[in-house]
C-alpha atoms as a PDB file:
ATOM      1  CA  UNK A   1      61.381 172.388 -17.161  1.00  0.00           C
ATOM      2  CA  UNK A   2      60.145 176.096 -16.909  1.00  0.00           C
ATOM      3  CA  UNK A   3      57.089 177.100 -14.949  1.00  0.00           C
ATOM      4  CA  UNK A   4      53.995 176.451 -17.424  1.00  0.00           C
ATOM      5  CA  UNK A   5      50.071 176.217 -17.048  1.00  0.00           C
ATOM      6  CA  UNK A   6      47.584 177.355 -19.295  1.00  0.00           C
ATOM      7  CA  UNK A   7      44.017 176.385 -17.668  1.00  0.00           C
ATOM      8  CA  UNK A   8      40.624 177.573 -18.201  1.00  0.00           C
ATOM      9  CA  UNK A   9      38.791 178.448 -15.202  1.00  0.00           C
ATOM     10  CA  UNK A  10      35.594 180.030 -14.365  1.00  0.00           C
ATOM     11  CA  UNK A  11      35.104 183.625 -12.806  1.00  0.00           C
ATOM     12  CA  UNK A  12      32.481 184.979 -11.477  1.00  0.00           C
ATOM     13  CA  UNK A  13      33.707 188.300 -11.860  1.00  0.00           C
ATOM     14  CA  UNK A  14      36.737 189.342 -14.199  1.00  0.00           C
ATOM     15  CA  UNK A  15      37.823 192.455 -11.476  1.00  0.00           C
ATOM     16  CA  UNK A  16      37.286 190.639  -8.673  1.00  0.00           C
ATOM     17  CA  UNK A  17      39.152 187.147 -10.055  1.00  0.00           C
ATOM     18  CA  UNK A  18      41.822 190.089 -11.122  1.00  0.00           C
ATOM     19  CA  UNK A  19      42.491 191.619  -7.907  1.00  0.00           C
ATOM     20  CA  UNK A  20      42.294 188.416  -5.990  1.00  0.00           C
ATOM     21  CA  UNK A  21      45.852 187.228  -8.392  1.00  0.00           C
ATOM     22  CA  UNK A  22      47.236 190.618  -8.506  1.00  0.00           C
ATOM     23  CA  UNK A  23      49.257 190.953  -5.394  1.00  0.00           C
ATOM     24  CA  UNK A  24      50.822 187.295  -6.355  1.00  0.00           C
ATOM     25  CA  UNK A  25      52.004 189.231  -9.572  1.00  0.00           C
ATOM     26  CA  UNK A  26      49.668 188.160 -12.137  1.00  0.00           C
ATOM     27  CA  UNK A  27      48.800 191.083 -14.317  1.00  0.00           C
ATOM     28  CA  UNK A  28      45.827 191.512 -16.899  1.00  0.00           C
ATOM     29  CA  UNK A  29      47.019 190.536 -20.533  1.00  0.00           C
ATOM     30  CA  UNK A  30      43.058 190.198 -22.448  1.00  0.00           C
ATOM     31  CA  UNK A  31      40.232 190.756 -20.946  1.00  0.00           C
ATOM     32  CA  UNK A  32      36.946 190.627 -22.756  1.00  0.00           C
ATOM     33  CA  UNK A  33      33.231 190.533 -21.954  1.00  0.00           C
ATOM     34  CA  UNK A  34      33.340 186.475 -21.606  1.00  0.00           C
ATOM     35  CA  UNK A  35      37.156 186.125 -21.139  1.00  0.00           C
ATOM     36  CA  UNK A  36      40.125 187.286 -19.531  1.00  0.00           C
ATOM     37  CA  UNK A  37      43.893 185.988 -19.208  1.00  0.00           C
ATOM     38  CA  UNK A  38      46.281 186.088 -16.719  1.00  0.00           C
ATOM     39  CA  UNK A  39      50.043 186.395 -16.496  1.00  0.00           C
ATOM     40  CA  UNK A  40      53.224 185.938 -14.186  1.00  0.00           C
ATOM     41  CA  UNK A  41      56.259 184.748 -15.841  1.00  0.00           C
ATOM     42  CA  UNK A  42      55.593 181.428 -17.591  1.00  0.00           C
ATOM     43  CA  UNK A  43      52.377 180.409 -15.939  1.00  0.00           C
ATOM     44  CA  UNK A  44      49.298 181.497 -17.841  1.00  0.00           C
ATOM     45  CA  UNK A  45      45.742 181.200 -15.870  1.00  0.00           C
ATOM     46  CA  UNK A  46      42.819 181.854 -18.901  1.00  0.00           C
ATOM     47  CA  UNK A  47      39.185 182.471 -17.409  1.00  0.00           C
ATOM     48  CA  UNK A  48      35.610 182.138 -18.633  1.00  0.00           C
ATOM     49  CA  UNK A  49      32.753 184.357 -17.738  1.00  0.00           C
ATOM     50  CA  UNK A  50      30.200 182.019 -14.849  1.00  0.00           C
ATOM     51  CA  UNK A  51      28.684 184.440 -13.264  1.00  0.00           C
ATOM     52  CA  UNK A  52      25.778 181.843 -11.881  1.00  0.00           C
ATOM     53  CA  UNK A  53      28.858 179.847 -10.720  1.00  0.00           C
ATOM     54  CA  UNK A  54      28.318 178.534  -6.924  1.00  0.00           C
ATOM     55  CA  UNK A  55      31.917 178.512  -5.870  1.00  0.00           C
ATOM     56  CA  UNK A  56      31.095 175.341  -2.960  1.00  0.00           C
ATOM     57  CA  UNK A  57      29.883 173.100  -5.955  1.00  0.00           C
ATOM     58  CA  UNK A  58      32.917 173.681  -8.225  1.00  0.00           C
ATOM     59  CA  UNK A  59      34.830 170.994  -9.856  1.00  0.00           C
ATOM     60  CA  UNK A  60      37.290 173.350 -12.066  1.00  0.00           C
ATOM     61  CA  UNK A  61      40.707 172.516 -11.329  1.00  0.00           C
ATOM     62  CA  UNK A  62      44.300 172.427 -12.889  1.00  0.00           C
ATOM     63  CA  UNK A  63      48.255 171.898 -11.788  1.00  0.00           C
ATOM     64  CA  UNK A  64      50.549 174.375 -11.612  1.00  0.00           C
ATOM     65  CA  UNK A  65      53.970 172.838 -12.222  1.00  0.00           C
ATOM     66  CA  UNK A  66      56.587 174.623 -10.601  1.00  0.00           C
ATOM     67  CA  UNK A  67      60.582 175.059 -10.974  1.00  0.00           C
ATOM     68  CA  UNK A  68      60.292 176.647  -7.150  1.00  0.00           C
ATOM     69  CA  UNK A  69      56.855 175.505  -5.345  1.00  0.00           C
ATOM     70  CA  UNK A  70      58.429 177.061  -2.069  1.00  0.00           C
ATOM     71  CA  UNK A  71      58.600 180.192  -3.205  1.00  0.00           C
ATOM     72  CA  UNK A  72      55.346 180.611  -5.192  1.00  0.00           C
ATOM     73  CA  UNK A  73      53.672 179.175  -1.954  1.00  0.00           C
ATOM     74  CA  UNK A  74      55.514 181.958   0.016  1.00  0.00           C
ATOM     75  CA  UNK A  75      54.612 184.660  -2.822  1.00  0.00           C
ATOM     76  CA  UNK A  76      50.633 183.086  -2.340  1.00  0.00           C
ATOM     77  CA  UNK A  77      50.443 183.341   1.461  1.00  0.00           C
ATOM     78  CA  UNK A  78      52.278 186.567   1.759  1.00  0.00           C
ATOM     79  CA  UNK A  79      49.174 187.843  -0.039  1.00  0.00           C
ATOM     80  CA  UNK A  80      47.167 186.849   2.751  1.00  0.00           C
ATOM     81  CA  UNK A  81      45.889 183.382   2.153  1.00  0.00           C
ATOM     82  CA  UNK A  82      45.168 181.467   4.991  1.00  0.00           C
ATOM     83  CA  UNK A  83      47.097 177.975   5.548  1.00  0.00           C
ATOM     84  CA  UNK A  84      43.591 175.961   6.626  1.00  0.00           C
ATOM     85  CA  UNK A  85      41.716 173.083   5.963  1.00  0.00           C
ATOM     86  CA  UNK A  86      38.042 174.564   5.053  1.00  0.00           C
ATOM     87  CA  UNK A  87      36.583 178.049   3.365  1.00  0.00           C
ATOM     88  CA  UNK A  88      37.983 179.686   0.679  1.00  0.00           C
ATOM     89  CA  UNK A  89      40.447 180.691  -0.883  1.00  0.00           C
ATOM     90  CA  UNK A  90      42.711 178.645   0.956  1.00  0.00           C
ATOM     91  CA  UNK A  91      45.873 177.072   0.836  1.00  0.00           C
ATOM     92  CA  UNK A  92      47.685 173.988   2.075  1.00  0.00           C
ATOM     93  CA  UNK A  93      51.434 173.798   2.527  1.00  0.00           C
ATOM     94  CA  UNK A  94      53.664 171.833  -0.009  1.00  0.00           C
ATOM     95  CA  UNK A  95      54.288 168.262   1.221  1.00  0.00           C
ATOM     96  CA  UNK A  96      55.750 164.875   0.130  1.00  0.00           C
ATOM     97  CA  UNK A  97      53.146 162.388  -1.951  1.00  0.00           C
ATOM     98  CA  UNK A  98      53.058 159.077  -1.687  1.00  0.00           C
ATOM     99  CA  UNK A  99      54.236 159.198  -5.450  1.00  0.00           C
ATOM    100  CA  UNK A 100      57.141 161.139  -4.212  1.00  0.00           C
ATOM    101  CA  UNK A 101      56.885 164.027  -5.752  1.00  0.00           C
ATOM    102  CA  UNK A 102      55.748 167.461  -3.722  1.00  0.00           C
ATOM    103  CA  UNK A 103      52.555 168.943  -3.664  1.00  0.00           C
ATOM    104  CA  UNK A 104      50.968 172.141  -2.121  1.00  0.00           C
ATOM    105  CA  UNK A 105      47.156 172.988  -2.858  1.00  0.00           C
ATOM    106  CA  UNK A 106      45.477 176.603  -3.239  1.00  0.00           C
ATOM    107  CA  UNK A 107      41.405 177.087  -3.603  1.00  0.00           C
ATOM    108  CA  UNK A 108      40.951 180.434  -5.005  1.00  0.00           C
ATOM    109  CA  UNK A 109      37.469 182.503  -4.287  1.00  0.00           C
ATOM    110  CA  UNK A 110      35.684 181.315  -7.218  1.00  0.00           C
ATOM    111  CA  UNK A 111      36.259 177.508  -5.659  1.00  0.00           C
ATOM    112  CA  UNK A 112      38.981 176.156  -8.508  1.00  0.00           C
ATOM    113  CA  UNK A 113      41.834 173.768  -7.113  1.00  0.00           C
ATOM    114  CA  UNK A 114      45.278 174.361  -7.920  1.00  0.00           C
ATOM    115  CA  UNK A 115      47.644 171.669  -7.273  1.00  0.00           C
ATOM    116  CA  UNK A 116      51.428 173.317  -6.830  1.00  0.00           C
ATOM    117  CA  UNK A 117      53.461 170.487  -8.096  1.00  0.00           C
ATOM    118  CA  UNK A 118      57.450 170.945  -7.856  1.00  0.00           C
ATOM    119  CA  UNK A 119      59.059 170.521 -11.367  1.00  0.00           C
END
């Protein structure tokens, strides 16, 4: 199974929701006044215009599933993100579910939850 997402999240600002993904190798393919997508490889993040968002109250979220969860988590906190519990954007390391399957979490600025689930 390749790499594949296609969610639609909310940004409170299209440059700033750009730069945050561009050192993880997502590059700009639309951008509009009320939407803009997002590209690396097979994974495709779409976004929606909220400027009024409040990033602490957000309940936007999606999975990413992954052919190699280590080494987009690598790729993610080589950019900078810090491994820890609270604030954002954050990210917590892949582990083992109780379902069996492996799961590591990212919280980008704008407060959406990505689950990293290994193909």
């Amino acid at each position: 199974m390749a790499d594949h997402a296609t969610p639609n999240l909310p940004s409170r600002d299209f440059a700033a929701t750009a730069a945050f993904y561009a050192p993880a190798g997502f590059i700009q393919a639309y951008r509009s006044d009320g939407w803009m997508i997002l590209e690396r490889g097979g994974l495709v993040l779409e976004f929606f215009a909220f400027p009024g968002l409040d990033p602490l109250s957000s309940s936007f979220g999606c999975c990413l599933r992954l052919d190699d969860l280590d080494g987009f988590y690598a790729v993610l906190k080589a950019c900078g993100i810090p491994e820890r519990d609270d604030g954002q954007p954050r990210l917590q390391p892949p582990r083992r579910q109780p379902w069996g399957g492996r799961v590591g979490f990212l919280i980008d600025p704008d407060g959406s939850l990505f689950h990293l689930v290994q193909n």
